[in-house]
Protein backbone atom coordinates (compact mmCIF):
# COMPACT_ATOMS: atom_id res chain seq x y z
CA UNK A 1 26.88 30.02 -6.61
CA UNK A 2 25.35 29.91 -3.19
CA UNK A 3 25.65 27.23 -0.21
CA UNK A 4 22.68 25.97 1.55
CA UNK A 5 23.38 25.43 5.07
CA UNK A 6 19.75 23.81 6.11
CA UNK A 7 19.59 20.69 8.08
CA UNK A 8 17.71 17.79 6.46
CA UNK A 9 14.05 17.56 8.51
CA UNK A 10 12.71 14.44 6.91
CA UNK A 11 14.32 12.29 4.17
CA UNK A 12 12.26 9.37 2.27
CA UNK A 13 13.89 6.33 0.56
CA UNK A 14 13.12 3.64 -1.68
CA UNK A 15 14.54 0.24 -2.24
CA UNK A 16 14.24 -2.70 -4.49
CA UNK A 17 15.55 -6.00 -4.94
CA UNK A 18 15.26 -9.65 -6.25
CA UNK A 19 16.39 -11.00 -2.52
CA UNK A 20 15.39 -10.04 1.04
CA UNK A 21 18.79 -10.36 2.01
CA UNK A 22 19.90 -8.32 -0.68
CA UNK A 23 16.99 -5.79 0.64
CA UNK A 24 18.38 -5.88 3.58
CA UNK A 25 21.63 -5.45 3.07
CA UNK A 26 21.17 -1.86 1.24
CA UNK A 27 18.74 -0.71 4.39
CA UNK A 28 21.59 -1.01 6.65
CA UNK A 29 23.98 0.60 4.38
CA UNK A 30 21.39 3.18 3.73
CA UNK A 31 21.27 3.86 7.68
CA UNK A 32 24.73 4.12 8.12
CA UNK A 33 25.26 6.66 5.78
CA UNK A 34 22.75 8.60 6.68
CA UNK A 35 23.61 8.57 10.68
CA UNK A 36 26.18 10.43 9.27
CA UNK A 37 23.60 13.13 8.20
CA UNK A 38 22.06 13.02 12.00
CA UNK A 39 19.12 11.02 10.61
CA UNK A 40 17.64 7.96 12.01
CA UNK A 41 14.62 5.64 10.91
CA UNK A 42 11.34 6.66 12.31
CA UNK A 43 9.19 4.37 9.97
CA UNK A 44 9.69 1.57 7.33
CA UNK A 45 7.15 -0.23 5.20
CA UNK A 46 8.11 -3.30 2.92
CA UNK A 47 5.95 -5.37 0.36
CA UNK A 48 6.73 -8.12 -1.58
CA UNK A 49 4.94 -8.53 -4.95
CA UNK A 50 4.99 -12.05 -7.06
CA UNK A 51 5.65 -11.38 -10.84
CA UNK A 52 2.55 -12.78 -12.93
CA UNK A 53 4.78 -13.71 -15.81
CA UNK A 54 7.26 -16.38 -13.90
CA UNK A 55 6.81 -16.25 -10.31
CA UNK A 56 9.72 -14.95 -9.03
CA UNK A 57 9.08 -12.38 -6.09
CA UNK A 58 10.81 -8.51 -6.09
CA UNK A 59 10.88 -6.57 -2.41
CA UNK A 60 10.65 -3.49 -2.00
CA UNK A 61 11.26 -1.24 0.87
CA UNK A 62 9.93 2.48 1.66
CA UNK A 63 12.40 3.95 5.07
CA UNK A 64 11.18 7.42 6.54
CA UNK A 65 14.57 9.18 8.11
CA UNK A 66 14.17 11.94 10.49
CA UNK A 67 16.56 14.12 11.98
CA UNK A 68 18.23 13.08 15.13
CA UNK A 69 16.46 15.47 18.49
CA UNK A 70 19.21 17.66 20.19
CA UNK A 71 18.30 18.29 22.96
């Protein structure tokens, strides 16, 4: 078994949920965790789409993390 030391460069995530608040809510506790990895949000992109069949709306989120600079 071997370790991989690498730091994580660029990380992409992707979100859904019946609520924006709900969307919201697992953003923030995405980007908490992942401070912890030295990553912070350099981009986010969010749609909301209207279900055909009855209405109802889903959101969805994409968040670009990228590592922290050192300088």
């Amino acid at each position: 078994m071997s370790l991989n030391l690498q730091t994580i460069r660029d990380k992409v995530e992707f979100f859904e949920s019946l609520s924006l608040e709900q969307l919201e809510a697992d953003i923030q506790q995405k980007i908490e965790q992942n401070e912890a990895l030295m990553l912070e949000v350099h981009h986010v992109q969010h749609h909301v789409h209207t279900r055909s069949e009855n209405g109802h709306s889903i959101y969805t989120a994409v968040v670009h993390f990228r590592a922290i600079p050192t300088s």
